[in-house]
Structures are given as structure tokens and as C-alpha cells.
C-alpha atoms as a PDB file:
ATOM      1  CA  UNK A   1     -35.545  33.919  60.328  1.00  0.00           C
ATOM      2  CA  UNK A   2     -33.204  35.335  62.658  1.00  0.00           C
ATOM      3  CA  UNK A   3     -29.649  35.823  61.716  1.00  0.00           C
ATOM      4  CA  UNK A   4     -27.927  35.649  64.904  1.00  0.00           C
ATOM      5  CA  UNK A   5     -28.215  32.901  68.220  1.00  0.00           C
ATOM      6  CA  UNK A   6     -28.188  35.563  71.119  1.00  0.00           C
ATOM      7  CA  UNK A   7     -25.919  35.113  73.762  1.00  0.00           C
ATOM      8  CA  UNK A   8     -28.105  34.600  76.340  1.00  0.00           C
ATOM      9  CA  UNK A   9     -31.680  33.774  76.417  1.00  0.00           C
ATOM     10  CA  UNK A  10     -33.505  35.728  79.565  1.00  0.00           C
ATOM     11  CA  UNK A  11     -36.709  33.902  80.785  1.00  0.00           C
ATOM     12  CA  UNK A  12     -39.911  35.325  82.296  1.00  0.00           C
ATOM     13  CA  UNK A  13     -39.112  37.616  85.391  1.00  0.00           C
ATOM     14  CA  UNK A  14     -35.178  36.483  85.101  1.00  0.00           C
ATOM     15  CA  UNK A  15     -33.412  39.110  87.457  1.00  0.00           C
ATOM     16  CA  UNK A  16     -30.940  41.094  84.809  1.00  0.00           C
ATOM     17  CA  UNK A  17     -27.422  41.611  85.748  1.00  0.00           C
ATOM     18  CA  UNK A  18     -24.389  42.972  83.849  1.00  0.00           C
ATOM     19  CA  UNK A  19     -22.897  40.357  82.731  1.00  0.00           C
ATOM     20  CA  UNK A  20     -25.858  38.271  81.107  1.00  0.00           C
ATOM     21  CA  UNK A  21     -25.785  41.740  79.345  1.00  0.00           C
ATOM     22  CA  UNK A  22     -22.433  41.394  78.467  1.00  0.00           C
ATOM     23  CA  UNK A  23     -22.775  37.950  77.120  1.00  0.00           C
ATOM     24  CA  UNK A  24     -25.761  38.474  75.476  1.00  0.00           C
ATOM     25  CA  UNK A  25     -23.627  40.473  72.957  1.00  0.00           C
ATOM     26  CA  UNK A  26     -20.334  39.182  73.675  1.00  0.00           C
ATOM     27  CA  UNK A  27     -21.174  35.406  73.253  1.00  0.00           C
ATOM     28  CA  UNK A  28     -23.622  35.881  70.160  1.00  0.00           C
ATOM     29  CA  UNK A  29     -23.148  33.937  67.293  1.00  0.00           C
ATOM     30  CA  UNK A  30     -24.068  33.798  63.267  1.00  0.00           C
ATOM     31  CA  UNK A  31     -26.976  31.744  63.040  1.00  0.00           C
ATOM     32  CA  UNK A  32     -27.069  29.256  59.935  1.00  0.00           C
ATOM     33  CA  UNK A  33     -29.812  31.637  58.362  1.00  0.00           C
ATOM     34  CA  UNK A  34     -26.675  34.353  58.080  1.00  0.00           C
ATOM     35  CA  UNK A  35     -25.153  32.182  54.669  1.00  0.00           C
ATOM     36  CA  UNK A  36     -26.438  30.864  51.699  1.00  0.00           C
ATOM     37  CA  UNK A  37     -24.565  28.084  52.048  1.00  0.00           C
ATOM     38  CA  UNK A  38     -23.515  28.593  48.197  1.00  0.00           C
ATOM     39  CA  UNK A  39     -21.149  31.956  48.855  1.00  0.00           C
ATOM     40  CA  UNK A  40     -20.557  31.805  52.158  1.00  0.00           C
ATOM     41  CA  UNK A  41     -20.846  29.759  55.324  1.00  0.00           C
ATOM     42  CA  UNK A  42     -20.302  29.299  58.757  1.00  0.00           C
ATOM     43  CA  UNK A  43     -16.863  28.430  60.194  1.00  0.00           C
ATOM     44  CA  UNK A  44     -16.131  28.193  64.264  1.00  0.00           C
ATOM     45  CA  UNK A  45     -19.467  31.049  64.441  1.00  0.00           C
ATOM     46  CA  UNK A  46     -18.049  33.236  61.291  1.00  0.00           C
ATOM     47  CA  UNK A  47     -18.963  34.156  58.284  1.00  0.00           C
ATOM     48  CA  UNK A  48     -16.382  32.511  55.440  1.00  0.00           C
ATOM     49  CA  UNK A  49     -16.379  32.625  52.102  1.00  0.00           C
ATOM     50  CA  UNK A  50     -17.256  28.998  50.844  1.00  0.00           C
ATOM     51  CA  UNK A  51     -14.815  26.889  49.074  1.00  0.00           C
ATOM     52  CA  UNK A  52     -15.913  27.225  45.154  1.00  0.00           C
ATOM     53  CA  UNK A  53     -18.253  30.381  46.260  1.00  0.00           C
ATOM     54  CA  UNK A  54     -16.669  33.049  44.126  1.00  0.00           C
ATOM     55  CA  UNK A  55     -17.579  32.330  40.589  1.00  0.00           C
ATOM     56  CA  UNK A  56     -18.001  34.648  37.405  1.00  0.00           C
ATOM     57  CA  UNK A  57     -21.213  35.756  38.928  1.00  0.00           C
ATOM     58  CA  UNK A  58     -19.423  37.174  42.100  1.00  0.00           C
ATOM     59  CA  UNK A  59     -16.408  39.170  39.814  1.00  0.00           C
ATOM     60  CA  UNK A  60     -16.941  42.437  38.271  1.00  0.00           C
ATOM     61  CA  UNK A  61     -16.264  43.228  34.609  1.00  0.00           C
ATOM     62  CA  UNK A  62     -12.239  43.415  34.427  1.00  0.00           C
ATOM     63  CA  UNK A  63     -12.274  42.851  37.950  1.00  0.00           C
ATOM     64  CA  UNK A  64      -8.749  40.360  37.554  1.00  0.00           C
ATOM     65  CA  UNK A  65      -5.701  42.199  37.649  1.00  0.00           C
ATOM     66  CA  UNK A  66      -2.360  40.975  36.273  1.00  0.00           C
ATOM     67  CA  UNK A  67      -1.297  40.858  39.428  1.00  0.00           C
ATOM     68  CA  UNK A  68      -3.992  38.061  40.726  1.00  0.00           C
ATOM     69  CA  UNK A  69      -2.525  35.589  38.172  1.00  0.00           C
ATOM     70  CA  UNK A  70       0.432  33.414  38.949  1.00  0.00           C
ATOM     71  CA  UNK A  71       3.525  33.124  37.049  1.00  0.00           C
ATOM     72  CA  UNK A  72       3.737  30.861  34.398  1.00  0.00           C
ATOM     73  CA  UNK A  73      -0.335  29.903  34.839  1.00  0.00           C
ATOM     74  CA  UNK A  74      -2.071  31.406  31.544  1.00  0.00           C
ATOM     75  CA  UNK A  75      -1.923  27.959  29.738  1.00  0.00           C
ATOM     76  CA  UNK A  76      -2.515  26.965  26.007  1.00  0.00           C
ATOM     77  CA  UNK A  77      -5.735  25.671  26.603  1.00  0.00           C
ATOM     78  CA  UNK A  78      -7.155  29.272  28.322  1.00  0.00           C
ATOM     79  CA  UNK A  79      -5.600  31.379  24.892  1.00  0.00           C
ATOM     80  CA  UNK A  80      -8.033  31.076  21.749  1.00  0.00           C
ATOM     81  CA  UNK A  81      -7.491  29.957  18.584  1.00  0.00           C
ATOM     82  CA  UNK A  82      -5.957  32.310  16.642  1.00  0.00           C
ATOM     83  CA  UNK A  83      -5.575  34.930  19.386  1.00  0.00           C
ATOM     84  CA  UNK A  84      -1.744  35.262  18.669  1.00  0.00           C
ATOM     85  CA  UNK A  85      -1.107  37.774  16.202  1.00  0.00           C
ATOM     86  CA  UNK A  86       2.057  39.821  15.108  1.00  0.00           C
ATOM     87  CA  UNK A  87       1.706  42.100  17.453  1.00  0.00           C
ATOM     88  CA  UNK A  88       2.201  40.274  19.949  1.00  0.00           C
ATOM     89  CA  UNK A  89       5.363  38.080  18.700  1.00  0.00           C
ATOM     90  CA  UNK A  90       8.638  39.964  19.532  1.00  0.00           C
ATOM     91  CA  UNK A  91      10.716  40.826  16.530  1.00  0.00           C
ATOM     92  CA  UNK A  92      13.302  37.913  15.551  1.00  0.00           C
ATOM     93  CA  UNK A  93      11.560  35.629  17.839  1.00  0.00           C
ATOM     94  CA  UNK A  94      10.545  33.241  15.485  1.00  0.00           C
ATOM     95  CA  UNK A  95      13.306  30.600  15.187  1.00  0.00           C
ATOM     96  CA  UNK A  96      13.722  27.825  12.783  1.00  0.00           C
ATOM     97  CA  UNK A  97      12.249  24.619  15.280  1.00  0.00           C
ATOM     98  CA  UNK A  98       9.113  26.260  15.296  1.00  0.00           C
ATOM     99  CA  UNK A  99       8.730  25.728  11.739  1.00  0.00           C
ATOM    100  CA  UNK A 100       7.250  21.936  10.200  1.00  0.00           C
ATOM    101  CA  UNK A 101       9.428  20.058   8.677  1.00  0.00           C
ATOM    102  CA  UNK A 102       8.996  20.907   5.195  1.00  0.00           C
ATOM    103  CA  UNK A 103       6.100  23.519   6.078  1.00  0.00           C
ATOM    104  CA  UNK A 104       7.540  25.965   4.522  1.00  0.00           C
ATOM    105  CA  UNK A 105       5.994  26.680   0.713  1.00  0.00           C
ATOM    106  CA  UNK A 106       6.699  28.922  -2.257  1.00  0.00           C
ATOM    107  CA  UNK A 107       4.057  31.182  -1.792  1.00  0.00           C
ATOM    108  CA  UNK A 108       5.639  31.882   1.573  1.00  0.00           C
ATOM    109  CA  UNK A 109       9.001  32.842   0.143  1.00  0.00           C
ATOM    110  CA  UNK A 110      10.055  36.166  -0.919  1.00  0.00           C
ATOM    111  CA  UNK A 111       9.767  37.277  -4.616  1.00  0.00           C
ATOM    112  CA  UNK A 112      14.184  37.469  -4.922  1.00  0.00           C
ATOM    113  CA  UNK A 113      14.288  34.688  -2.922  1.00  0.00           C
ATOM    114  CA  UNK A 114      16.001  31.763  -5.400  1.00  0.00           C
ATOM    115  CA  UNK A 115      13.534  28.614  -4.890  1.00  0.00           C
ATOM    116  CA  UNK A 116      13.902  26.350  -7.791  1.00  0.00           C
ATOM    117  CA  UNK A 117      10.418  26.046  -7.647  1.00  0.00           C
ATOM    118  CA  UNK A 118       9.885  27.694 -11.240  1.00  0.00           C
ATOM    119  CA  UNK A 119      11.802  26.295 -14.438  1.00  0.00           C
ATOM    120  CA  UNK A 120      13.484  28.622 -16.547  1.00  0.00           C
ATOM    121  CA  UNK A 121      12.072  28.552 -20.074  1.00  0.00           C
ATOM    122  CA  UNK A 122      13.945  30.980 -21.491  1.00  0.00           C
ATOM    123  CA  UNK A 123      17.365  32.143 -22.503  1.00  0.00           C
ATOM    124  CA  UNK A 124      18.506  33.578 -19.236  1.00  0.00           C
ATOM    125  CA  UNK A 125      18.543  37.285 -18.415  1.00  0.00           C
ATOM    126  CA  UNK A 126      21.810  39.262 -19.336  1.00  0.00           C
ATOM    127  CA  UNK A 127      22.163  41.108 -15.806  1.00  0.00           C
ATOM    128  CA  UNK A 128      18.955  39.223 -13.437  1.00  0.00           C
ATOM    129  CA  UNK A 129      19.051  35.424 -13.711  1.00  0.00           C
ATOM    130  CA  UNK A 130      21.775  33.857 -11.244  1.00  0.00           C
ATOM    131  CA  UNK A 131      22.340  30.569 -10.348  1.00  0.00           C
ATOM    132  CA  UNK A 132      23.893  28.807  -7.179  1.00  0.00           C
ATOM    133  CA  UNK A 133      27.648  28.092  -7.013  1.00  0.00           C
ATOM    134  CA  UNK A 134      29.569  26.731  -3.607  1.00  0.00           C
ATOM    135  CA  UNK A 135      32.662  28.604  -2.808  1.00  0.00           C
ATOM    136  CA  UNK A 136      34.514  27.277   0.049  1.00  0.00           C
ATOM    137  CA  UNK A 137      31.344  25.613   0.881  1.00  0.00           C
ATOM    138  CA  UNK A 138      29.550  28.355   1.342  1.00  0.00           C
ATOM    139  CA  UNK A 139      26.682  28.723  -1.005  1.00  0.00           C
ATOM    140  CA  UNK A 140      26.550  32.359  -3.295  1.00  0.00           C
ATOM    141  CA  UNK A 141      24.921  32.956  -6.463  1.00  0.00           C
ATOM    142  CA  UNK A 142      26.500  33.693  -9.825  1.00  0.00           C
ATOM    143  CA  UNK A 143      25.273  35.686 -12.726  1.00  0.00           C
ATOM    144  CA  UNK A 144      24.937  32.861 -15.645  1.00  0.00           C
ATOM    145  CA  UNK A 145      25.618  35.604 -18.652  1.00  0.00           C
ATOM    146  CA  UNK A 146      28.320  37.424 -16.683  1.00  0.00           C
ATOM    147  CA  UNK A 147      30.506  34.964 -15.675  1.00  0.00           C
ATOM    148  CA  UNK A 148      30.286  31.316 -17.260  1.00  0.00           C
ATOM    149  CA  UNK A 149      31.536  30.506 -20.444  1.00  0.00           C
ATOM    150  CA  UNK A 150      27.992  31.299 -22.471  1.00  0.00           C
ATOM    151  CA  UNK A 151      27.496  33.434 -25.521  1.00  0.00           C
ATOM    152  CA  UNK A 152      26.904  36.864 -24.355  1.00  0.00           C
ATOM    153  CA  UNK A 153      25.032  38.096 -27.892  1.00  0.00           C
ATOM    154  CA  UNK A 154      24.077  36.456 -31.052  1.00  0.00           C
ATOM    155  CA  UNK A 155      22.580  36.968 -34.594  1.00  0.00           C
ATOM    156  CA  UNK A 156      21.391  36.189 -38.109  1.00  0.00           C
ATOM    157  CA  UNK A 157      21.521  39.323 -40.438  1.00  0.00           C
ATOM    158  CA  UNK A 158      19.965  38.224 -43.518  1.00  0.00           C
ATOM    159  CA  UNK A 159      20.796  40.764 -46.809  1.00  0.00           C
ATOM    160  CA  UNK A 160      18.432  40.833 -50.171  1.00  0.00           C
ATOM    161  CA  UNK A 161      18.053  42.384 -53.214  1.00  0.00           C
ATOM    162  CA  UNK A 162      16.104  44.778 -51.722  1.00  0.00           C
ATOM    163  CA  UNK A 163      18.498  46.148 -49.012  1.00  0.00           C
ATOM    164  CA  UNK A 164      16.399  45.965 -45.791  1.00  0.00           C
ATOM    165  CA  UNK A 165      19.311  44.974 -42.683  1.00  0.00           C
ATOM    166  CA  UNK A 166      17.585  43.822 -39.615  1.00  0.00           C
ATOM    167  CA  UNK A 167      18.572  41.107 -37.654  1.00  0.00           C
ATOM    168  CA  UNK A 168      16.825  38.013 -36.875  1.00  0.00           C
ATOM    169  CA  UNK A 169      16.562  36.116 -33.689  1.00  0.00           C
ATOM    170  CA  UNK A 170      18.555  38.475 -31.858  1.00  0.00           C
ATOM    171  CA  UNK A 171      19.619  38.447 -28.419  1.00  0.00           C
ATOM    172  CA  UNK A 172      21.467  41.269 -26.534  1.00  0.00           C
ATOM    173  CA  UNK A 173      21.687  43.759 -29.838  1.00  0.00           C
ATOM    174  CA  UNK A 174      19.716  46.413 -31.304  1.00  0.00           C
ATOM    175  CA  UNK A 175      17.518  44.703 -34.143  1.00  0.00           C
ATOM    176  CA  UNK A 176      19.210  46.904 -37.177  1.00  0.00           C
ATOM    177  CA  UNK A 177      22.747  47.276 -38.029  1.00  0.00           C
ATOM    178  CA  UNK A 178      24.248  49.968 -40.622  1.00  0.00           C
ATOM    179  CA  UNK A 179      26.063  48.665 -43.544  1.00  0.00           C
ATOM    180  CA  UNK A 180      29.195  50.672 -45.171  1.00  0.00           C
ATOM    181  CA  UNK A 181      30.281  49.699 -48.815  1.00  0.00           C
ATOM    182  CA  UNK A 182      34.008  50.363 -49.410  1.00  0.00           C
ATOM    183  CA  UNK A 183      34.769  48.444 -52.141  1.00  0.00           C
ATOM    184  CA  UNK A 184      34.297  44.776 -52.533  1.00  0.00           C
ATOM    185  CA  UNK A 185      33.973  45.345 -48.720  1.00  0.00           C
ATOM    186  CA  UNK A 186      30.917  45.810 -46.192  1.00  0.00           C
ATOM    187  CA  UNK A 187      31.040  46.885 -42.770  1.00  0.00           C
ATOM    188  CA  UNK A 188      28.235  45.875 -40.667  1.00  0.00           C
ATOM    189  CA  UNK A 189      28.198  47.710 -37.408  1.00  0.00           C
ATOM    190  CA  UNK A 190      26.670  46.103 -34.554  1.00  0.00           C
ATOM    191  CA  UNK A 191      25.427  47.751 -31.778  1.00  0.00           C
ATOM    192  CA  UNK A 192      25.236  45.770 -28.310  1.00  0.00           C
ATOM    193  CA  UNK A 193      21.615  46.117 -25.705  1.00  0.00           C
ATOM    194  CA  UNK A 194      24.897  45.387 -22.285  1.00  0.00           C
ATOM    195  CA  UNK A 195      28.003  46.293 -22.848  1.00  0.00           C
ATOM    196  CA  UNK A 196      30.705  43.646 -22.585  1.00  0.00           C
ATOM    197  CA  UNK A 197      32.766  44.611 -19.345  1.00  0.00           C
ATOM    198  CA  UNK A 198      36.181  45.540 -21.703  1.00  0.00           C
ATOM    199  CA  UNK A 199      37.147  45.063 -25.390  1.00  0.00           C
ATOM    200  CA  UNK A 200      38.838  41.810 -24.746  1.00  0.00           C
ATOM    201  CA  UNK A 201      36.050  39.786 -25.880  1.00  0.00           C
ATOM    202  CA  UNK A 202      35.765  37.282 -29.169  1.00  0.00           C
ATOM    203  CA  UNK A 203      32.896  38.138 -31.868  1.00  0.00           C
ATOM    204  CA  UNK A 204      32.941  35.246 -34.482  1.00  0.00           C
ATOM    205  CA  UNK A 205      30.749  35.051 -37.974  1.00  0.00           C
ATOM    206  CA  UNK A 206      30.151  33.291 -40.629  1.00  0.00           C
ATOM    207  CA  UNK A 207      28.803  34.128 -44.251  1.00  0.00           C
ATOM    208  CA  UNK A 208      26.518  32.262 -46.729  1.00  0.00           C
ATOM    209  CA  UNK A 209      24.044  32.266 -49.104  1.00  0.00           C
ATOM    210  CA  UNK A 210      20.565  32.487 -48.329  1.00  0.00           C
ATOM    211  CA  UNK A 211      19.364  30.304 -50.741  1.00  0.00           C
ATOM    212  CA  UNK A 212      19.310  26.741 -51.189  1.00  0.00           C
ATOM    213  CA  UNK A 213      23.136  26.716 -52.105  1.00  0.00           C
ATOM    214  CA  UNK A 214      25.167  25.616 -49.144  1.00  0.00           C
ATOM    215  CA  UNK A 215      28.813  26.808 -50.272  1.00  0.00           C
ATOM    216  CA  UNK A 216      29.582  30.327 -51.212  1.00  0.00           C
ATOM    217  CA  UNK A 217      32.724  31.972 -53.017  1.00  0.00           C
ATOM    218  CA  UNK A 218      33.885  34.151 -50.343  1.00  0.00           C
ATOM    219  CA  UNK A 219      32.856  32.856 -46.359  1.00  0.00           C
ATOM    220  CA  UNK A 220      35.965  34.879 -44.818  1.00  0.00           C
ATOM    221  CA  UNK A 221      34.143  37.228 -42.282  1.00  0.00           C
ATOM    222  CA  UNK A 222      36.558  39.592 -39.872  1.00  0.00           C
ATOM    223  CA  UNK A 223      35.647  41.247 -37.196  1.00  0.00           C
ATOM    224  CA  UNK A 224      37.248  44.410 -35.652  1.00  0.00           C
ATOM    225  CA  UNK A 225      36.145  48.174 -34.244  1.00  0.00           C
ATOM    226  CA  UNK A 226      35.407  46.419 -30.845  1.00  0.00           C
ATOM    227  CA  UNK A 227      34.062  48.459 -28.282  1.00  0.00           C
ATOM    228  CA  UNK A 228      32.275  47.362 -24.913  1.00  0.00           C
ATOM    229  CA  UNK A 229      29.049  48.341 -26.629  1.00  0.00           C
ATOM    230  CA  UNK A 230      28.906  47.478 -30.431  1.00  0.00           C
ATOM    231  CA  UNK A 231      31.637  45.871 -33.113  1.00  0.00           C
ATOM    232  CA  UNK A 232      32.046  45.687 -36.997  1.00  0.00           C
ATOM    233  CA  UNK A 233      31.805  42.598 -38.897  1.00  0.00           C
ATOM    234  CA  UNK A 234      33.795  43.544 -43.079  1.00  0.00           C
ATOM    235  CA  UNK A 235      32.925  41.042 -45.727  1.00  0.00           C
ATOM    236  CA  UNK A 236      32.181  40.697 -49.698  1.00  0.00           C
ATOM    237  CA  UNK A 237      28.680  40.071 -48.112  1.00  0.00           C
ATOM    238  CA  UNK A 238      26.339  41.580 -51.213  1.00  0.00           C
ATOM    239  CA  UNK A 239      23.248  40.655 -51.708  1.00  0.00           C
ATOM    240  CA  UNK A 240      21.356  37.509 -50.772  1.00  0.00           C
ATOM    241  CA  UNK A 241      24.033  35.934 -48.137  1.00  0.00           C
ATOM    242  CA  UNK A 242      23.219  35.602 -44.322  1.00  0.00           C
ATOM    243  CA  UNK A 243      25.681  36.676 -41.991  1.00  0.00           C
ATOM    244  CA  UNK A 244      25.747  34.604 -38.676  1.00  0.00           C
ATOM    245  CA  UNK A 245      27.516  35.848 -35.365  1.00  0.00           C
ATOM    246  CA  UNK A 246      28.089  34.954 -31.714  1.00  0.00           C
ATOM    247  CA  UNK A 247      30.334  36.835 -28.915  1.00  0.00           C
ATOM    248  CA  UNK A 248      31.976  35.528 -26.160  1.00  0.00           C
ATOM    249  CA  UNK A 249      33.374  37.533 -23.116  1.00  0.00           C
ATOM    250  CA  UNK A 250      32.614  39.099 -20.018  1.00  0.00           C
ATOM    251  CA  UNK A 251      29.938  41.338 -19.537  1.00  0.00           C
ATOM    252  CA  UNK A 252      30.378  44.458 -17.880  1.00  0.00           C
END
């Protein structure tokens, strides 16, 4: 089919002049066999693109530019699910509203990051367990065996017949001590795992039998030698008592 409607139509043995020459070019128009009609059609005798024409068909690979898009026209619904990653979140630019209320779990939180998520079951740590203390309203933590009035080391040093020293259930001292007879007097040296932060602290004991007897002739127990990291306990200790201590201070 023919593509254009010619300007002028001559007829048999029509005389020619210049201008039916002229118009026959001049006043020539697209004919409707010129579009698809899907693309493109005919508007006032020229070729148009048709509205909706240009689809994904029409558009080469990365054909759209940054450029072609608007401002402010890349909506959620043309970004896929899980397309935002890291890199593409500025640093810092995460702030709090974003967050669920109460979205926010332990596995989430950083391993020195104090949760109360976990319960302690333990005596707590000389120098790494803390616990949360307002000062002037603002929240800081405290070291519990540093600062609060706790025992900072404690002991049972059972003697025998048989002169083995090594102390039971102990916390924050080496497990032996050295014993010193002068006398009717023994000096047990104790040596401590932290040091105490001066020599200002308070090491009490107390002496008894270690058998079924619950009295003893001599309990008096003094303690003296301190140092920030060990003390002496003197006593008639002997055989078969159990000396008990406990300090109190600051640690250093």
C-alpha cells in the first residue's frame, strides 16, 4: 500500500504545468498506511509518536539515564524487596524513629553492651562485672567489687595432723598459704589474685576446731603485714582448727 496521498493526481492527457509539480510534492501527505497505529500515528498529516507507543520493547538495554527520571519519582513500590543494603545507607543515618518499638533484641546488641538480659549466677568478677548507678541523673556503671561495700577476698584454711595448707572455697587468693611457727604462734601468709588499691583495708578471721567441737581454747586471730597484695593472719592455730577470713576495702 502506498505510504503517501500525492499532492496532486494528473489525469489522462492533463496538460502539466509547474505548479501541479510543485504541489504534487509540496501538498503530499502521510497516508494512514505510513503508522502502525500502535507506535506511531498520524497527527494534522505527520508522523507522531502515539500516546502509550514507547514501551520496554521500543528502549534499549540501559537506555534510561538518571537524567530522564524526575525528582523525587523512584517510589517504594518500583525498589525491591531487600534491595537496600549497607552500602547504600549513609553512615549515622539510621536514627532512633526508624526503629519498632521494642524491635530491638539481645542478639542485636553488642557483646559489652549491659542488657540485663542474662542473670548473674555467680559471685561477680573482681575487675569486669559492673552494674548501673544514676549520678546526677545521668546513668554510669560501677564496678560491684571495687567500689560497694562487698567482701573483696575470702577463705577457709583448714589445718590437720598431716600438715597440708590449702585453702578452701577461695575467692580472690592464691589456693596455698605458707605457715611460720614462732612459738605458740603461726603466721599464715596470704597472698591476694587483685591487689587491694592501698593498705587501708580490714582482713578479719576467726579460729576453730574442725571437728565436731564448736568452742575452742584460744579463737583470738590478728591480722597484720598488710600489703595491697597479700597479709598475715598469727594464731595458736595447731593442728586440726579451721581458720576463716574475709577482707574488706577498696580494690586497686
Amino acid at each position: 500500500m502506498a505510504k503517501f496521498t500525492k499532492g496532486h493526481a494528473f489525469s489522462e492527457d492533463e496538460q502539466l504545468t509547474h505548479t501541479k509539480l510543485n504541489n504534487l510534492v509540496d501538498a503530499a501527505e502521510f497516508a494512514s498506511d505510513a503508522v502502525d497505529d500502535s507506535t506511531t500515528e498520524l497527527s494534522s498529516g505527520a508522523i507522531i509518536v502515539k500516546t502509550g507507543g514507547v514501551t520496554a520493547s521500543q528502549l534499549g538495554a540501559s537506555a534510561v539515564i538518571t537524567t530522564k527520571i524526575l525528582n523525587e519519582n523512584v517510589t517504594t513500590g518500583k525498589i525491591a524487596d531487600d534491595a537496600v543494603t549497607v552500602d547504600k545507607l549513609a553512615a549515622n543515618s539510621v536514627d532512633s524513629d526508624q526503629y519498632v518499638d521494642g524491635s530491638i533484641d539481645k542478639e542485636h546488641l553488642g557483646a559489652t553492651v549491659i542488657s540485663g538480659q542474662t542473670e548473674l549466677t555467680a559471685v561477680p568478677h573482681l575487675t569486669e562485672d559492673f552494674a548501673l548507678i544514676s549520678d546526677d541523673d545521668v546513668l554510669k556503671k560501677i564496678s560491684l567489687m571495687k567500689y560497694l561495700p562487698l567482701p573483696r577476698a575470702w577463705g577457709v584454711i583448714p589445718f590437720s595432723a598431716a600438715g597440708g595448707v590449702t585453702i578452701a572455697g577461695a575467692y580472690n587468693v592464691t589456693t596455698s598459704v605458707t605457715v611460720v611457727s614462732d612459738g605458740d604462734v603461726d603466721t599464715v601468709s596470704v597472698t591476694l589474685s587483685n591487689n587491694m588499691g592501698d593498705t587501708n583495708y580490714l582482713a578479719l578471721a576467726t579460729l576453730g576446731t574442725s571437728s565436731s567441737s564448736k568452742t575452742d581454747s584460744n579463737p583470738n586471730v590478728n591480722s597484720f603485714n598488710r600489703a595491697a597484695g597479700s597479709f598475715s593472719l598469727g594464731a595458736a592455730i595447731g593442728t586440726d582448727r579451721v581458720l576463716h577470713f574475709i577482707v574488706f576495702g577498696t580494690l586497686g
